[in-house]
Each structure stands twice: as C-alpha cells, then as structure tokens.
N, C-alpha and C. Protein backbone atom coordinates (compact mmCIF):
# COMPACT_ATOMS: atom_id res chain seq x y z
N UNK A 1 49.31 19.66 9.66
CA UNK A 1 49.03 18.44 10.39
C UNK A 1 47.60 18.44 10.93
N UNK A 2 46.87 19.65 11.25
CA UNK A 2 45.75 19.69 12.07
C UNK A 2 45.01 19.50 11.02
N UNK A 3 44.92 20.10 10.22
CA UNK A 3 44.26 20.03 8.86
C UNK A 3 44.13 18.64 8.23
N UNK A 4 44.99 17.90 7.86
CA UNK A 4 44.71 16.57 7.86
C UNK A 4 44.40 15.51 8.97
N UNK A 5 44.58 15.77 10.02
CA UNK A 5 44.02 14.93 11.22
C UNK A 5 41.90 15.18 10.73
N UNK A 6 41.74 16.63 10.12
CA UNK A 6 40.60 17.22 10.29
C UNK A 6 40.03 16.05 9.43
N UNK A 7 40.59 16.08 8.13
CA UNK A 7 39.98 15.47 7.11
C UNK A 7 40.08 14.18 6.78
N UNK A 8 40.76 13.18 7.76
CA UNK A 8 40.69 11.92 8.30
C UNK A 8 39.15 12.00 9.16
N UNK A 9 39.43 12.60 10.09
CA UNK A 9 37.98 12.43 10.93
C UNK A 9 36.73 12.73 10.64
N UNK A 10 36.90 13.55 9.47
CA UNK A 10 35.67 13.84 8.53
C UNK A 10 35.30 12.63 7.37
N UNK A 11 36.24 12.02 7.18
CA UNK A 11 36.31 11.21 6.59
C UNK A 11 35.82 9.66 7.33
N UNK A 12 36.21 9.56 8.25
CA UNK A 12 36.20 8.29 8.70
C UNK A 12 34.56 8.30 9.15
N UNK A 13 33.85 9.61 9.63
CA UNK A 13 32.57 9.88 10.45
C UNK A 13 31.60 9.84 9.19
N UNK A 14 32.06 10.21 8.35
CA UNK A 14 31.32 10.03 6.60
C UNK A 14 30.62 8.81 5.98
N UNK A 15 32.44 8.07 6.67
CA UNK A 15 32.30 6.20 6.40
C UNK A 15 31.28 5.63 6.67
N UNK A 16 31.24 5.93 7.98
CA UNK A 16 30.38 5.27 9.43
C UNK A 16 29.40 5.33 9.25
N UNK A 17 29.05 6.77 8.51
CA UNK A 17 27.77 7.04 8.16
C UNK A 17 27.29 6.12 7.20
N UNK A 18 27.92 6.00 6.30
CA UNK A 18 27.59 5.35 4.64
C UNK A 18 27.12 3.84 5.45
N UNK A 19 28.02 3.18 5.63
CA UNK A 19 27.73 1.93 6.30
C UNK A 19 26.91 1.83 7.21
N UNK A 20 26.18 2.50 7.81
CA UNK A 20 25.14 2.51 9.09
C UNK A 20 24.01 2.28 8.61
N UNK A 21 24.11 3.61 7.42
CA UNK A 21 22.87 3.61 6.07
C UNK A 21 22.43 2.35 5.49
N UNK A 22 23.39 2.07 4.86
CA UNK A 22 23.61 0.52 3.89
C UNK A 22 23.34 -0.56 5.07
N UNK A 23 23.56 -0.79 6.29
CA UNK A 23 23.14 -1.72 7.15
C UNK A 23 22.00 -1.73 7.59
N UNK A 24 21.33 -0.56 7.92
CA UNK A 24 19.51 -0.04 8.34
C UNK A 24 18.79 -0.63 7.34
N UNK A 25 19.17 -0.19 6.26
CA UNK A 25 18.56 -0.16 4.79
C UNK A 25 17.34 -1.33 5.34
N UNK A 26 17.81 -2.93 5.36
CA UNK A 26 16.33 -3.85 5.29
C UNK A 26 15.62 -4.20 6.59
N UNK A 27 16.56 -3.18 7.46
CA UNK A 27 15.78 -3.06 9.06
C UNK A 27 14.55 -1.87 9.08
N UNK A 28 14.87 -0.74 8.03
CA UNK A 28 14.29 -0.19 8.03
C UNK A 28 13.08 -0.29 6.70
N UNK A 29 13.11 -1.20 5.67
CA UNK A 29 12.15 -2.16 5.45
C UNK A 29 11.20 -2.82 5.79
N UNK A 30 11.86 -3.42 6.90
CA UNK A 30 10.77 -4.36 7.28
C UNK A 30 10.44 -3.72 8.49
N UNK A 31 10.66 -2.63 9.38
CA UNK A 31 10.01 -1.69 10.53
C UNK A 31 9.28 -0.96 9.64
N UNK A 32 9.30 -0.69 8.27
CA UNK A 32 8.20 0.14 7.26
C UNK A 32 7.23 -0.62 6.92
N UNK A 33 7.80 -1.94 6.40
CA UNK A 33 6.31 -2.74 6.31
C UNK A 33 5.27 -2.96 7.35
N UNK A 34 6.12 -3.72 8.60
CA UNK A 34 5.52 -3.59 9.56
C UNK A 34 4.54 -2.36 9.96
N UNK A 35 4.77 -1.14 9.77
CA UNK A 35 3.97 0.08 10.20
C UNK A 35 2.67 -0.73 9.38
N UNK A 36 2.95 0.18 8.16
CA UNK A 36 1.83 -0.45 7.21
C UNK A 36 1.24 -1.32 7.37
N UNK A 37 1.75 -2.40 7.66
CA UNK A 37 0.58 -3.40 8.05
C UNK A 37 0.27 -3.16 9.13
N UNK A 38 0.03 -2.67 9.89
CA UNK A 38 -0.21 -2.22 10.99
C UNK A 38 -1.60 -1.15 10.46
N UNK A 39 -1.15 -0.36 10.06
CA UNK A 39 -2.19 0.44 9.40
C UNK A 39 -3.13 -0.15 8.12
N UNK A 40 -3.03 -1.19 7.71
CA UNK A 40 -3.71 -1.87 6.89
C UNK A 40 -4.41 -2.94 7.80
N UNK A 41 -4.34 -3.40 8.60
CA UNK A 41 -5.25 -4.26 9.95
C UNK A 41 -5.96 -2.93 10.46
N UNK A 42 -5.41 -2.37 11.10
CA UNK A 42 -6.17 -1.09 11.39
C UNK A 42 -7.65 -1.07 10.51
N UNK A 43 -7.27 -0.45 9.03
CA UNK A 43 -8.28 -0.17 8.42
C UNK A 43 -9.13 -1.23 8.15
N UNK A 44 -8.23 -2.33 7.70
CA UNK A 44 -9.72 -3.75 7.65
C UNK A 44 -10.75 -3.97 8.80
N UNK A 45 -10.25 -3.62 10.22
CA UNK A 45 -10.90 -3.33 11.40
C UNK A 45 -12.31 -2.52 11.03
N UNK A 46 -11.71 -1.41 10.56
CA UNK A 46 -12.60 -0.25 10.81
C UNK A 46 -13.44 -0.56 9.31
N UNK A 47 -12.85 -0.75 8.21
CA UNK A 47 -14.21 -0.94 7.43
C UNK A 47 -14.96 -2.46 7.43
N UNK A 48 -14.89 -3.13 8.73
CA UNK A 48 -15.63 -4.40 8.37
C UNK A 48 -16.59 -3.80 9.69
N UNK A 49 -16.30 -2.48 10.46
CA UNK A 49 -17.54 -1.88 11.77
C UNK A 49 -17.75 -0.73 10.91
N UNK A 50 -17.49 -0.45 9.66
CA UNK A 50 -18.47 0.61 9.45
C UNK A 50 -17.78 1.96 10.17
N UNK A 51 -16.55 1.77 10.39
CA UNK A 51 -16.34 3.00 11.60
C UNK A 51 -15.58 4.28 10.54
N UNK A 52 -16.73 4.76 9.98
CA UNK A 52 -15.83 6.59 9.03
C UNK A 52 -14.63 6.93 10.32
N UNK A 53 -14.89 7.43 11.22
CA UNK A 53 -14.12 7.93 11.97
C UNK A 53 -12.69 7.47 12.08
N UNK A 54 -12.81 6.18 12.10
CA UNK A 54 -11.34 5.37 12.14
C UNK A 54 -10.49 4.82 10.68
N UNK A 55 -11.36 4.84 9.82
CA UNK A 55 -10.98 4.70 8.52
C UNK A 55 -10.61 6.19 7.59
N UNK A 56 -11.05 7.56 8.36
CA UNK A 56 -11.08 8.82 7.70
C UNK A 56 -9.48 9.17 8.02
N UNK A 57 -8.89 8.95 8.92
CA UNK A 57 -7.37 9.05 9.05
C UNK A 57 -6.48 8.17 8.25
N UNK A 58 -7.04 6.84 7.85
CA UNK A 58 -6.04 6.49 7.21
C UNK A 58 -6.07 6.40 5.88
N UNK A 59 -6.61 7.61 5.23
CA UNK A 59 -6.95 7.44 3.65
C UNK A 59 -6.41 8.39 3.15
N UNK A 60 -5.49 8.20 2.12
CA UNK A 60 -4.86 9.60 1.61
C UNK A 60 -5.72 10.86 0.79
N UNK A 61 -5.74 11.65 0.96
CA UNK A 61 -6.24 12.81 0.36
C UNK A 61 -6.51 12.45 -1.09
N UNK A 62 -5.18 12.28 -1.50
CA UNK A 62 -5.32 11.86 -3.30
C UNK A 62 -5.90 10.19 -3.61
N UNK A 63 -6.64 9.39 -2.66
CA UNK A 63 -7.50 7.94 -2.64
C UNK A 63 -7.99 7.77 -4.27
N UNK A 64 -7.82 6.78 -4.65
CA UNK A 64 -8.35 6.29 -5.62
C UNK A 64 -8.98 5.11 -5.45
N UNK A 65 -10.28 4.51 -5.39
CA UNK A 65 -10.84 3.22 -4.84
C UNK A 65 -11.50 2.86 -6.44
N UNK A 66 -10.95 1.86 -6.59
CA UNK A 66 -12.08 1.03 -8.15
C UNK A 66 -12.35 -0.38 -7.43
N UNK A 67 -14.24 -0.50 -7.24
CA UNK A 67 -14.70 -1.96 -7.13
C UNK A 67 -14.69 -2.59 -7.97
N UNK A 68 -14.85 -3.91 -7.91
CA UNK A 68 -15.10 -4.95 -8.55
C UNK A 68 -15.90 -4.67 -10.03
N UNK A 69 -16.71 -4.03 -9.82
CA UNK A 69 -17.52 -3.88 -11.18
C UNK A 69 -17.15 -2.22 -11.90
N UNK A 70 -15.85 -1.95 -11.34
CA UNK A 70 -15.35 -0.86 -12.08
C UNK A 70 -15.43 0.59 -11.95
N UNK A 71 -16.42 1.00 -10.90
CA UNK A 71 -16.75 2.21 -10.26
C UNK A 71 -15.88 2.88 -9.55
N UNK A 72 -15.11 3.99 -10.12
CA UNK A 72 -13.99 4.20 -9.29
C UNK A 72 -14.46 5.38 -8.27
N UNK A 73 -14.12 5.69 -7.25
CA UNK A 73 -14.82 7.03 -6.56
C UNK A 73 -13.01 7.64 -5.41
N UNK A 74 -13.51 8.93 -5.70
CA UNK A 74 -12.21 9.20 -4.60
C UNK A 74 -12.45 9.47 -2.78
N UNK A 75 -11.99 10.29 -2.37
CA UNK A 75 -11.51 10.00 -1.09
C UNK A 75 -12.98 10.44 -0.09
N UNK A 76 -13.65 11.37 -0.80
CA UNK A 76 -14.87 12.24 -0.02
C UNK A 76 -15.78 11.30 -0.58
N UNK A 77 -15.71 10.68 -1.85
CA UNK A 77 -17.03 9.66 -2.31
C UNK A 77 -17.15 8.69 -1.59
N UNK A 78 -15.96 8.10 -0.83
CA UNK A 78 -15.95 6.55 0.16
C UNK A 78 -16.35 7.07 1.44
N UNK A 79 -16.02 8.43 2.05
CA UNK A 79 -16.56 8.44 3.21
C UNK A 79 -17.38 8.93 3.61
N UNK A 80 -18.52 9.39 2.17
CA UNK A 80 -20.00 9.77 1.93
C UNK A 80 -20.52 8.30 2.16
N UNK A 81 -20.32 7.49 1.75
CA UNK A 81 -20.74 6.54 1.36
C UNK A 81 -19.92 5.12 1.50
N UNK A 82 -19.28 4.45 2.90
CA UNK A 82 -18.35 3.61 3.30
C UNK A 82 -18.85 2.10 2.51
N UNK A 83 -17.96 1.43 1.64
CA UNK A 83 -18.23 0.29 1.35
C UNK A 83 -18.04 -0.71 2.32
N UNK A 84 -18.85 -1.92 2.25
CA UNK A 84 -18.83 -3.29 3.10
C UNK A 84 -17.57 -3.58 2.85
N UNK A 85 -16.78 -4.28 3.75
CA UNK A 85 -16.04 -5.45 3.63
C UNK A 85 -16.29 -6.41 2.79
N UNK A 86 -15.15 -6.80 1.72
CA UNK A 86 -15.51 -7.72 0.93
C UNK A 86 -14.69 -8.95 1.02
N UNK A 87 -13.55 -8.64 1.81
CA UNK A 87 -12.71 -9.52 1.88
C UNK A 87 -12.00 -9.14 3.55
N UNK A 88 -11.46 -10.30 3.94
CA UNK A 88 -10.55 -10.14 5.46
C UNK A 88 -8.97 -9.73 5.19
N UNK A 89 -8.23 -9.66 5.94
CA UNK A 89 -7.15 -9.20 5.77
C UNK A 89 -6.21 -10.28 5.99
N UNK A 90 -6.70 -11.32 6.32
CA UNK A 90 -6.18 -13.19 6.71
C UNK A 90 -5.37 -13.65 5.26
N UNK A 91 -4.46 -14.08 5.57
CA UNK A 91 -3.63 -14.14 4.67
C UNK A 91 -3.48 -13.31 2.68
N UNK A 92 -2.86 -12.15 3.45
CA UNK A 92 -2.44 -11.23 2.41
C UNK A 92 -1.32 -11.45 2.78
N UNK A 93 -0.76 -11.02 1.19
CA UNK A 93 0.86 -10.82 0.70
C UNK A 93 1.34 -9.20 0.76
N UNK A 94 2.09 -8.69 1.62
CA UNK A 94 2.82 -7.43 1.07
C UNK A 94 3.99 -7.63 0.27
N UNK A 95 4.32 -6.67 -0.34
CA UNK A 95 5.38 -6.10 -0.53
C UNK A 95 5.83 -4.80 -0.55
N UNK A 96 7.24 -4.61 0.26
CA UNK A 96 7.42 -3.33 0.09
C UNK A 96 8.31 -3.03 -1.38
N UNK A 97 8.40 -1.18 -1.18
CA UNK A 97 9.12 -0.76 -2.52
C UNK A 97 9.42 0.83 -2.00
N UNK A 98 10.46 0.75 -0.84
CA UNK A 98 10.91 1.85 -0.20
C UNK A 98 9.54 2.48 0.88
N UNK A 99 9.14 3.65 -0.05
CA UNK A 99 7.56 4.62 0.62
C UNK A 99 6.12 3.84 0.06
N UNK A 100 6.39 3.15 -0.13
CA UNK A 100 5.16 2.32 -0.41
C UNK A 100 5.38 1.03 -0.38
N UNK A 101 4.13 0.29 0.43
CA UNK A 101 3.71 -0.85 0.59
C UNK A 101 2.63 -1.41 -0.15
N UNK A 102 2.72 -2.58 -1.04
CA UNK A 102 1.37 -3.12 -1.19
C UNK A 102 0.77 -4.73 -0.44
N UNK A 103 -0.70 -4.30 -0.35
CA UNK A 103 -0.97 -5.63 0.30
C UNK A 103 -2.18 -6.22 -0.57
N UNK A 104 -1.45 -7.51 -0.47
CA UNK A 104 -3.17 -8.37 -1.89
C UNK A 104 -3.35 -9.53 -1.22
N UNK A 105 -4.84 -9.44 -1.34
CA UNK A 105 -5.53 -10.63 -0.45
C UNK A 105 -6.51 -11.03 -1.80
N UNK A 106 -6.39 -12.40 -1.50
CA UNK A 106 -7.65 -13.13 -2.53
C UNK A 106 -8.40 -13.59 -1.93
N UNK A 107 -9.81 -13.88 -2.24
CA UNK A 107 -10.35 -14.96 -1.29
C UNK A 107 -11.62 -14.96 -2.29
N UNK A 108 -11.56 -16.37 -2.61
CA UNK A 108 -12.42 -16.83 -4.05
C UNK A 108 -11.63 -15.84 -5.32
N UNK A 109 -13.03 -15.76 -5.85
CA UNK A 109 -12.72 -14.98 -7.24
C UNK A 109 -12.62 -13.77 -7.08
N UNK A 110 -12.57 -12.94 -5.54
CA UNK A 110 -12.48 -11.71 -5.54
C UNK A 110 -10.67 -11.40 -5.23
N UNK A 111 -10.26 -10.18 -5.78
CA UNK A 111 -9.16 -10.29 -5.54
C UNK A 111 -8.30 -8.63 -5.33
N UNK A 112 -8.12 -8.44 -3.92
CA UNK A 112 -7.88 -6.60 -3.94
C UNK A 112 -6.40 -6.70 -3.52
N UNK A 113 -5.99 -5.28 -3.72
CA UNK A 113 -5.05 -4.97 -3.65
C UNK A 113 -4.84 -3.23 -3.24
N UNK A 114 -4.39 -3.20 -2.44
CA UNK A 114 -4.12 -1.81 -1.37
C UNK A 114 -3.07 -1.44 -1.47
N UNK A 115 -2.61 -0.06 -1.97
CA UNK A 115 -1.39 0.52 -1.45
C UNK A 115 -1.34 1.63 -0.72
N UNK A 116 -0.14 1.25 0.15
CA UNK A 116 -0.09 2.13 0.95
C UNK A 116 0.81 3.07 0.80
N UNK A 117 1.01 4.44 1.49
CA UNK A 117 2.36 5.40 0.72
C UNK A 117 2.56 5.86 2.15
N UNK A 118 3.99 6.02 2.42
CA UNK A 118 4.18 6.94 3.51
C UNK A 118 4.23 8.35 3.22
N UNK A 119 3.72 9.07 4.48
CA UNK A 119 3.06 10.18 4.26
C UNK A 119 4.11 11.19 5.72
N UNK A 120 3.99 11.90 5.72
CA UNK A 120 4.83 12.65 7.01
C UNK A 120 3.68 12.66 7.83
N UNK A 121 2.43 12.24 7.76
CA UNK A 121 1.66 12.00 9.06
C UNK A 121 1.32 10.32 9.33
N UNK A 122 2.09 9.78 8.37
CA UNK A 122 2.10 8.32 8.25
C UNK A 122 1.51 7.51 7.24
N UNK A 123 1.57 6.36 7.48
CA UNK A 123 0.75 5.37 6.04
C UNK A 123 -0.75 5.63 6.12
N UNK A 124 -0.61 5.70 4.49
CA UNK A 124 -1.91 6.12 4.06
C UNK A 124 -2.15 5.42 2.99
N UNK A 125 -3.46 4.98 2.49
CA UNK A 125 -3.72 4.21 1.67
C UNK A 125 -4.40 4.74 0.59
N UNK A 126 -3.24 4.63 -0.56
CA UNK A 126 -3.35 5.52 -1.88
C UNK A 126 -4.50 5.18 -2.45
N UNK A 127 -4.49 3.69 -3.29
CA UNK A 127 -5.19 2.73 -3.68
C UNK A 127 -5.94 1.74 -3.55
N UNK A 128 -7.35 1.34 -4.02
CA UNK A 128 -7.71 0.33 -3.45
C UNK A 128 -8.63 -0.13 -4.79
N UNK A 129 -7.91 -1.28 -5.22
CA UNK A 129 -8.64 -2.04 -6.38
C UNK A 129 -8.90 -3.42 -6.17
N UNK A 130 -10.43 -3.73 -6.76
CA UNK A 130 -10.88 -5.09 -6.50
C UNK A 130 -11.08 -5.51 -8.21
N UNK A 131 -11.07 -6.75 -8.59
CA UNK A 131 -10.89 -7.46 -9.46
C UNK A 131 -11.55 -8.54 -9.25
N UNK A 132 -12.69 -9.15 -10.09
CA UNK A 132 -13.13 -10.38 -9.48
C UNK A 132 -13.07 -11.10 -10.99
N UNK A 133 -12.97 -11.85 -10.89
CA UNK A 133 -12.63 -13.23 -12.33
C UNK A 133 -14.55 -13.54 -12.28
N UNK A 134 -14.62 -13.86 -13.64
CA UNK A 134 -16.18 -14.46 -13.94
C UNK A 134 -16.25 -15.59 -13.99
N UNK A 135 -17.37 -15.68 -13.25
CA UNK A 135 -17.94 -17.29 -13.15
C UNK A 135 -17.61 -17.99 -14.38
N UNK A 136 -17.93 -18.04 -15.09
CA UNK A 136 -17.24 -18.42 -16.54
C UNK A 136 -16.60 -17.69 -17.56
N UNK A 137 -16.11 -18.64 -18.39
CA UNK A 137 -15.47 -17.66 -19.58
C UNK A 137 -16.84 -17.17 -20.37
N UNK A 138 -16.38 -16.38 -20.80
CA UNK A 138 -17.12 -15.96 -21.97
C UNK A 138 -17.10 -16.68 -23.24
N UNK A 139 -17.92 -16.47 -24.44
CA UNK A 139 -17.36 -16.96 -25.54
C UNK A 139 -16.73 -15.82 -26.27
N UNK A 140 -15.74 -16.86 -27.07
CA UNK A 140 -14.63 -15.98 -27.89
C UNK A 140 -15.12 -15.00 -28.95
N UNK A 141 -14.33 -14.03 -28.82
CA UNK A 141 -14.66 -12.92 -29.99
C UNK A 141 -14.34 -13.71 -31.47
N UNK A 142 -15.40 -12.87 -32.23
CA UNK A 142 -15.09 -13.15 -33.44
C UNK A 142 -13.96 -12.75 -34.49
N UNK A 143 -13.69 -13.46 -35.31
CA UNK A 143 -12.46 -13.25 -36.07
C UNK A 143 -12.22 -11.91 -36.42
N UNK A 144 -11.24 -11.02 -36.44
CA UNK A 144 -11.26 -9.96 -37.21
C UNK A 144 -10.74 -10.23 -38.89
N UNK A 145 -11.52 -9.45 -39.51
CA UNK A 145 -11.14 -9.93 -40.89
C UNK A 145 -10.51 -8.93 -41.44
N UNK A 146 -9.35 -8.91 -42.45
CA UNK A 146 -8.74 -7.93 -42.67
C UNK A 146 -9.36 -7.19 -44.01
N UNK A 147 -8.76 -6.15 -44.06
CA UNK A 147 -9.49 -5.21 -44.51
C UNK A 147 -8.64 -4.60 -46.35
C-alpha cells in the first residue's frame, strides 16, 4: 500500500511538472526575447557613442560581423576598430527560436540583421550582417551557350 501511495505521488508531482513546463514554455519566450532586446537596445546605444567598453560585453567570443560591402571581421577586429552606426534600432522585427533571437531592421536600402544567442553569462550577439540592395539593377548576364 505504501509503495503505491509512493508511486501515485511521484507520479502526480511528475505531472505537475510536465504541465508547468508546457505552460512557461511562451512566457518564457517572450521574457527571452524581451532580455535580448534589451541587450540589443543596449548595444545600438553603445555603438551609435562609440562606447568599446559597453559594446565589449555584449559580443560573443565566436562574433561574426559581414558589412555591407562584404568584409567580414571577427570579435577582436570590431573592437580594434568599432564601426559607425548605420542604422537605429526603431522599428526592428525579432524573432525568437528558443536560445536565439534575431532582430532585422531596414531603413532604406540598407538592411541588418543581428543574432543573438543565450549564453550562461547572457545574450550575446553571434551575428551581424548588413545587406544593402543597389541603386540600380545591373544589366543582365549574358546567355550561356551550351557546349
């Protein structure tokens, strides 16, 4: 009898658990996004003052940054050398995807996109790619002719 009273109450505290989980689940979504953006205002702060100091915490070790014209540099190359602000942080889109957040802001033809990863010392920003569309098209390639 004690024995099954045991494994009812192990059972039922199991339940509780499962369902607590499954109920957090998009509370703890959107308290994750929220961080992140939090830490993504943060950093637009600090790289539109130029401030290494305040932007050197929130950059992940493994950083990958590609500008606009394709120059990719990692985490010690950006804070040798801090790029301008090219864009505000005024209406960007996140999305989350569990430990990572991304956030994309357009403004004109420039167009970036940041991700962020949670880190056990917090969000950190993996990625940072800019994309800008050309003033015009180009003209079309020529036919390939077969061979």
């Amino acid at each position: 009898m004690r024995r099954s009273t045991l494994c009812v109450l192990v059972t039922a505290v199991m339940s509780l658990g499962i369902l607590v989980a499954i109920g957090s689940g998009p509370m703890f979504a959107a308290g994750a996004e929220q961080d992140a953006l939090q830490a993504d205002h943060a950093f637009m702060q600090a790289l539109g003052t130029s401030d290494k100091a305040a932007v050197a915490p929130l950059l992940d070790p493994e950083l990958i940054w590609t500008d606009w014209e394709g120059k990719t540099q990692d985490r010690t190359q950006i804070l040798e050398h801090l790029p301008a602000s090219t864009v505000s942080d005024a209406g960007s889109k996140s999305y989350t995807y569990g430990q990572v957040v991304t956030v994309r802001t357009d403004s004109g033809k420039l167009h970036v996109l940041r991700v962020w990863a949670k880190r056990p010392s917090g969000w950190r920003l993996l990625a940072y790619d800019e994309v800008k569309q050309a003033e015009k098209a180009g003209p079309p390639a020529p036919p390939v002719k077969e061979c």
